[in-house]
Protein backbone atom coordinates (compact mmCIF):
# COMPACT_ATOMS: atom_id res chain seq x y z
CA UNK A 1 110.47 80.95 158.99
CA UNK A 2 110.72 79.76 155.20
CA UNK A 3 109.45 76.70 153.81
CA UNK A 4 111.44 73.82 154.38
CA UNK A 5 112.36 70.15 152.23
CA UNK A 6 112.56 67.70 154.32
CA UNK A 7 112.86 63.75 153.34
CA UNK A 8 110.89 60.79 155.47
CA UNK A 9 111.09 57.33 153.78
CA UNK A 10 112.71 58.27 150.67
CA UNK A 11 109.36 61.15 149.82
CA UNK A 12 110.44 64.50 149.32
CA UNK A 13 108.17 66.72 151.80
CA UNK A 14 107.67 70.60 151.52
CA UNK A 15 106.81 72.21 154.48
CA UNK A 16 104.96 75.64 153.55
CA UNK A 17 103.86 78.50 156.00
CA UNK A 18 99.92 78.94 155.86
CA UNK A 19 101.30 82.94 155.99
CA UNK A 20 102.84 81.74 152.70
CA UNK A 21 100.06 80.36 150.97
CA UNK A 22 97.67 82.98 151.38
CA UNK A 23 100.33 85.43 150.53
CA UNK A 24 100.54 83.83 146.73
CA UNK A 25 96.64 83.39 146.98
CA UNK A 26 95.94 87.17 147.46
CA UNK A 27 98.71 87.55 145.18
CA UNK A 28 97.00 85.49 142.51
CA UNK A 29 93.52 87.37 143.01
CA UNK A 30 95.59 90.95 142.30
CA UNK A 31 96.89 89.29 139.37
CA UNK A 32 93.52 88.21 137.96
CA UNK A 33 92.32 92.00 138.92
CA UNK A 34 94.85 93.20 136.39
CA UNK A 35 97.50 94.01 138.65
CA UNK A 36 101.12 94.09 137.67
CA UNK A 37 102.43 91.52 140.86
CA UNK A 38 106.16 90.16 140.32
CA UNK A 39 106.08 86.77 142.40
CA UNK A 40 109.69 86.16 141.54
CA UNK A 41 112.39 84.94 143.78
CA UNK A 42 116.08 84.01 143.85
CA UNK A 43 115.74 81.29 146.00
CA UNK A 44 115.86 77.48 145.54
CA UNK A 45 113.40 74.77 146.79
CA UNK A 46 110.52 73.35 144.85
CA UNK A 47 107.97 76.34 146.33
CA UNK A 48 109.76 78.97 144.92
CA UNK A 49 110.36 77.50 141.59
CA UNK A 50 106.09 77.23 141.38
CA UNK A 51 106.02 80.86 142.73
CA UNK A 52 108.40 81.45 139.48
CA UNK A 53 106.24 79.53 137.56
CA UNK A 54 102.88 81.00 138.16
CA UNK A 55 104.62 84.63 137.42
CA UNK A 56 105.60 83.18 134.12
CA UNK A 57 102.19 82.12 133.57
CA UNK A 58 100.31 85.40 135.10
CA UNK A 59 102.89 87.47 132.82
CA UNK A 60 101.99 85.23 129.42
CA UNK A 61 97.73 85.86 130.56
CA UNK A 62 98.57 89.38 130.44
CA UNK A 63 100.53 89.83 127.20
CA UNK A 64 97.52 87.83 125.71
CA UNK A 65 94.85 90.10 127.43
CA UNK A 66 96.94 93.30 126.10
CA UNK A 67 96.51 91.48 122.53
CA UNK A 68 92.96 90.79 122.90
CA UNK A 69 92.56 94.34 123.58
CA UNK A 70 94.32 95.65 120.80
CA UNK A 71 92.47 93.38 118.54
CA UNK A 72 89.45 94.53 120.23
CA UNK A 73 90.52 98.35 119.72
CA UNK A 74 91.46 97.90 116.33
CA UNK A 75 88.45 96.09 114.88
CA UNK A 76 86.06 98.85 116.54
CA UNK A 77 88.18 101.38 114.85
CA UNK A 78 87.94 99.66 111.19
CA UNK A 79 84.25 99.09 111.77
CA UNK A 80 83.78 102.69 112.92
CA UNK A 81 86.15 103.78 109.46
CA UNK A 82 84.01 101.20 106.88
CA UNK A 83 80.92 102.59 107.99
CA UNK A 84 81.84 105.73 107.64
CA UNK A 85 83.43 105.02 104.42
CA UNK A 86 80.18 103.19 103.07
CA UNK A 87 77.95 105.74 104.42
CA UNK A 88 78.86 108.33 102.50
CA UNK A 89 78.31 106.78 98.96
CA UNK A 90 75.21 104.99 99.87
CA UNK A 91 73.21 107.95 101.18
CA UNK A 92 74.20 109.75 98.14
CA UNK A 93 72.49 107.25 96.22
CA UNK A 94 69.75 106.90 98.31
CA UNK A 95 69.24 110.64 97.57
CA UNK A 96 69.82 110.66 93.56
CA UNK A 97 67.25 107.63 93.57
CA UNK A 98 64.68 109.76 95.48
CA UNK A 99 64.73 112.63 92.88
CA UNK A 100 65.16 109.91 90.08
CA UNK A 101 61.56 109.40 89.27
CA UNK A 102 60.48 113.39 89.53
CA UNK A 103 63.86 114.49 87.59
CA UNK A 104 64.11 115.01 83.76
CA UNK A 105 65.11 113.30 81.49
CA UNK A 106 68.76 114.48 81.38
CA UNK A 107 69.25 114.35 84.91
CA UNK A 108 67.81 110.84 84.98
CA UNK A 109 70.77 109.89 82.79
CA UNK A 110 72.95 111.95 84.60
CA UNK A 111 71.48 110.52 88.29
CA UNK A 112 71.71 106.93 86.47
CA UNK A 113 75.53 107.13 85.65
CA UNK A 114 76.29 108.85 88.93
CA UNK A 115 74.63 105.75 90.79
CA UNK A 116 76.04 103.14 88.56
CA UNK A 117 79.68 104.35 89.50
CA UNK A 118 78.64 105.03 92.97
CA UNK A 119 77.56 100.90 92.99
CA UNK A 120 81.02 99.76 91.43
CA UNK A 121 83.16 101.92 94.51
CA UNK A 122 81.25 100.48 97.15
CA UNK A 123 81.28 96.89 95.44
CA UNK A 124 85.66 97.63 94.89
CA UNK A 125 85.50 98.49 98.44
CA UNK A 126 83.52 95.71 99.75
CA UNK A 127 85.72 93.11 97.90
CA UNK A 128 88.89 95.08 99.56
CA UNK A 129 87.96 95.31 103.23
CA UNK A 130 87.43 91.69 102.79
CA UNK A 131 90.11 90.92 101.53
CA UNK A 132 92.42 93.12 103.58
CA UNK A 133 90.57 91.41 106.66
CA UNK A 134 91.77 88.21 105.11
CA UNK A 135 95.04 88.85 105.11
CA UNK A 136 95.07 90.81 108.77
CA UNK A 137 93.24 87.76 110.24
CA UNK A 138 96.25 85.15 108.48
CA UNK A 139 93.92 83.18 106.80
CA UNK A 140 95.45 83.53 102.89
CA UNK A 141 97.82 80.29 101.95
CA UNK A 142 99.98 81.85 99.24
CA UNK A 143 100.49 79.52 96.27
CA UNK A 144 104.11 80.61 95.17
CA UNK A 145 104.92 79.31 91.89
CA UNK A 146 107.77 80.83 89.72
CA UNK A 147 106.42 83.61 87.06
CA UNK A 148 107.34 85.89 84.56
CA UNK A 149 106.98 90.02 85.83
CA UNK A 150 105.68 90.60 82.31
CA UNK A 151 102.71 88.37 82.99
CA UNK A 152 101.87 90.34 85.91
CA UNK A 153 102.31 93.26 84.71
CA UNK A 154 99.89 91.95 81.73
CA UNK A 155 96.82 90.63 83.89
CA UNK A 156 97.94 94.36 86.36
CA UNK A 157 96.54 96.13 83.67
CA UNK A 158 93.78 94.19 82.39
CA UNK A 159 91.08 95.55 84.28
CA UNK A 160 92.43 99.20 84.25
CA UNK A 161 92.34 99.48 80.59
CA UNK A 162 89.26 101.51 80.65
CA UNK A 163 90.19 104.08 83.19
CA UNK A 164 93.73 104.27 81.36
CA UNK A 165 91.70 105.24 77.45
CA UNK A 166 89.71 107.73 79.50
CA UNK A 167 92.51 109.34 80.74
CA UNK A 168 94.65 108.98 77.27
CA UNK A 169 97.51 107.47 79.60
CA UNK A 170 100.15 105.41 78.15
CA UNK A 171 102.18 102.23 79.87
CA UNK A 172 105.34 102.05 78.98
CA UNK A 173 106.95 98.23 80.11
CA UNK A 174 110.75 97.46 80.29
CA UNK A 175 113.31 94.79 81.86
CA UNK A 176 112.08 91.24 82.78
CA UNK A 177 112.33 89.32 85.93
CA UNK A 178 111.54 85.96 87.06
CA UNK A 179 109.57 86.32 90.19
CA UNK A 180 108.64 83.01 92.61
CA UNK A 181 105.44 84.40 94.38
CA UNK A 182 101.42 83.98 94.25
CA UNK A 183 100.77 84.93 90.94
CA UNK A 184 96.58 86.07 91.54
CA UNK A 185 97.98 88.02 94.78
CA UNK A 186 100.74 89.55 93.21
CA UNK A 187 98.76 90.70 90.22
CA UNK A 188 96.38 92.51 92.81
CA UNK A 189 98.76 94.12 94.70
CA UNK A 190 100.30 95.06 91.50
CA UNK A 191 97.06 96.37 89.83
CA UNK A 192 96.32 98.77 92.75
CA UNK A 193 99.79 100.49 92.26
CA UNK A 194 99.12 100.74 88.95
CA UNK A 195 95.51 102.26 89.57
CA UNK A 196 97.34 104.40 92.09
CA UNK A 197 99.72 105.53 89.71
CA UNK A 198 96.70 106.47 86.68
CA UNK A 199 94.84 108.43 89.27
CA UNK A 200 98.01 110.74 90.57
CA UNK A 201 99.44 111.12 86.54
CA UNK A 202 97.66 113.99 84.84
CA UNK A 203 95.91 113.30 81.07
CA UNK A 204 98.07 112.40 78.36
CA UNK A 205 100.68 111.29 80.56
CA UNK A 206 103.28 107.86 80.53
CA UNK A 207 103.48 105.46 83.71
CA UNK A 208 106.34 103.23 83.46
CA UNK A 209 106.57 99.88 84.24
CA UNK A 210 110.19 98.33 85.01
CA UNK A 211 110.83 94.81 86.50
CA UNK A 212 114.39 93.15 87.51
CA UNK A 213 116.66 91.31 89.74
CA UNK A 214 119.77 91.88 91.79
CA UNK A 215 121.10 89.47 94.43
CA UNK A 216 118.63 90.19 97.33
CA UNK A 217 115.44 90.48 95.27
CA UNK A 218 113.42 90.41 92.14
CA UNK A 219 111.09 93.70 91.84
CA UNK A 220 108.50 95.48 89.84
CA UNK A 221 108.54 99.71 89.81
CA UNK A 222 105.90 101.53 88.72
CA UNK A 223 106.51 105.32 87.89
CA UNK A 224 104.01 107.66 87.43
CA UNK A 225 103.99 111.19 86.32
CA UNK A 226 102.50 113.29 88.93
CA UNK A 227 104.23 116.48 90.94
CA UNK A 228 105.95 113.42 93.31
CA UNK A 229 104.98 112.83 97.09
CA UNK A 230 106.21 114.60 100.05
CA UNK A 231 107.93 112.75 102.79
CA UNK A 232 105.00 113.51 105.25
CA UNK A 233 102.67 112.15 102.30
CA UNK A 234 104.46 108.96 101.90
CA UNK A 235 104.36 108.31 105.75
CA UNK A 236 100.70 107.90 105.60
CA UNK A 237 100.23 106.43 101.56
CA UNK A 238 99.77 103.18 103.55
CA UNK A 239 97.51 103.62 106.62
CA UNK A 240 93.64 102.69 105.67
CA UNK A 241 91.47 105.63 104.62
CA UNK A 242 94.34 108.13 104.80
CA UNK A 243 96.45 107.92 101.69
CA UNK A 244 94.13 109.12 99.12
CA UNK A 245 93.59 112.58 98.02
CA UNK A 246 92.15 112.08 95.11
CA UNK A 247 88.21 111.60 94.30
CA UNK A 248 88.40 108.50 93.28
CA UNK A 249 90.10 106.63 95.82
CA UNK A 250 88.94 105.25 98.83
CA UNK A 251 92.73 105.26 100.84
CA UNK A 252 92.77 101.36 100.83
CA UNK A 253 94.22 100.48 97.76
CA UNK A 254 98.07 100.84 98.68
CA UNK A 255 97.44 99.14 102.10
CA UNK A 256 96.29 96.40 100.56
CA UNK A 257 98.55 96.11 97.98
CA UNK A 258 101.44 96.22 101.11
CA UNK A 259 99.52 93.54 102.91
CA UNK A 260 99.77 91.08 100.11
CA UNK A 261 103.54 92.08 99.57
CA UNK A 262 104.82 91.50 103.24
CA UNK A 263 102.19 88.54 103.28
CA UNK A 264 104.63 86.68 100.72
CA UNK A 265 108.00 88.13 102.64
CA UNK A 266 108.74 91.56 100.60
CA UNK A 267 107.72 94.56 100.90
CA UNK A 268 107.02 98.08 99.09
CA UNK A 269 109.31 100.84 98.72
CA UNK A 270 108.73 104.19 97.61
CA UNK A 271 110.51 106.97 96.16
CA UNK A 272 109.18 110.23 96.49
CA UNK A 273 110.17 112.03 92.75
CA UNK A 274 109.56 115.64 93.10
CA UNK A 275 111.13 118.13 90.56
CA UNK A 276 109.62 117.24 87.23
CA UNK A 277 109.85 113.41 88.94
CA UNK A 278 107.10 111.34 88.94
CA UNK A 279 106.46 108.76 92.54
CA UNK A 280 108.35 105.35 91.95
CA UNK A 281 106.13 102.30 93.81
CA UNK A 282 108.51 99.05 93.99
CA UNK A 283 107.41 95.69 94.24
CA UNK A 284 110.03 93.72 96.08
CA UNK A 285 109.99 89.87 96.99
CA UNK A 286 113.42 88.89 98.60
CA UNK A 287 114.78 85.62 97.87
């Protein structure tokens, strides 16, 4: 027999089968197990619309317990990969500074540089991780402010201008574009392409530096001058600690750079060159 409604002096009054109740009770309990319970039904009357209600809920716990767990999953993972990442530096400095005070002379210098370098890749990846985590965790308020690409593209290559003389590589800048975005971010994101870009370009090489507009977005390309990317390279240029094959990279840079991008509603695109063509990175921020 199914709950009824019936009505005595104007008060609405359910009657509900004990059967019934500890039917949604157990159900409940399976539900807070983890079970996958549907409590929905078709019919009307006030009981079944709560039974409808508490599925909603249960289903909404669940989606937010699969989240947790993903979070959970994921930050284990990135701890596991900066540790690793961190490790490896650190005991090779450890070891250098060891042999430092027995070594000669030249290989004190030689020790010396080789820790001093080691210190500024774990301090870059320090400041990126926490950055990155920044970004992940939603807590960056982007200042958007309108700004001219070449003044990016000016404070981009600031701090690279060292690595770019040792290397003998050339920037070549063309177009102008108007871009409404964070200007600090932007020139971050922008400045890890470019450093990208040095690394995978051989000695005595050009990068070029375009920037533009069209009628869904304004953008800033960087091209370098390296053998091009395959299409299985490019899937993974932007998963943490996977992108870089080179020495000097730590695989965090172009994630980053992404974050930041899609953080301000763009994005990255890349071309892959190949054939005498250098890798194309573009900047996009829709309008």
């Amino acid at each position: 027999m199914p709950s009824t409604l019936k009505q005595y002096g104007g008060l609405d009054i359910v009657w509900i089968r004990t059967r019934e109740i500890e039917e949604l009770s157990q159900n409940i309990r399976k539900i807070i197990d983890g079970q996958d319970i549907d409590l929905r039904v078709s019919h009307e009357g006030v009981w079944n619309i709560l039974k409808n209600d508490i599925h909603i809920l249960a289903k909404l716990k669940n989606e937010q317990v699969n989240i947790l767990q993903q979070d959970k999953d994921l930050l284990k993972d990135t701890l596991a990969d900066i540790s690793h990442q961190l490790k490896t530096p650190l005991t090779s400095m450890m070891i250098m500074i060891d042999l430092l005070e027995d070594a000669s002379p030249d290989k004190q210098a030689e020790f010396t540089r080789h820790i001093q370098v080691g210190l500024q890749r774990t301090e870059w990846l320090v400041s990126a991780l926490l950055k990155m985590a920044k970004l992940e965790a939603g807590a960056i308020a982007f200042a958007k402010e309108a700004v001219h690409a070449s003044v990016i593209i000016e404070e981009a290559i600031e701090p690279l201008q060292i690595q770019l003389e040792l290397k003998r590589q050339n920037i070549r800048v063309s177009g102008e574009a108007r871009l409404i975005c964070d200007k600090r971010w932007t020139v971050e994101a922008l400045g890890n392409i470019i450093k990208n870009a040095s690394e995978h370009s051989p000695d005595d090489s050009e990068i070029r530096i375009e920037s533009g507009e069209n009628p869904i977005c304004t953008w800033i390309s960087v091209t370098d001058s390296g053998s091009g990317l395959e299409r299985a390279q490019i899937a993974k240029l932007f998963r943490r600690f996977e992108g870089s094959e080179s020495g000097t990279g730590y695989g965090i840079g172009l994630p980053l750079a992404l974050a930041i991008m899609r953080g301000q509603g763009g994005d990255i695109e890349v071309t892959g060159g190949g054939h005498g063509q250098g890798a194309s990175f573009t900047l996009k921020l829709f309008r």
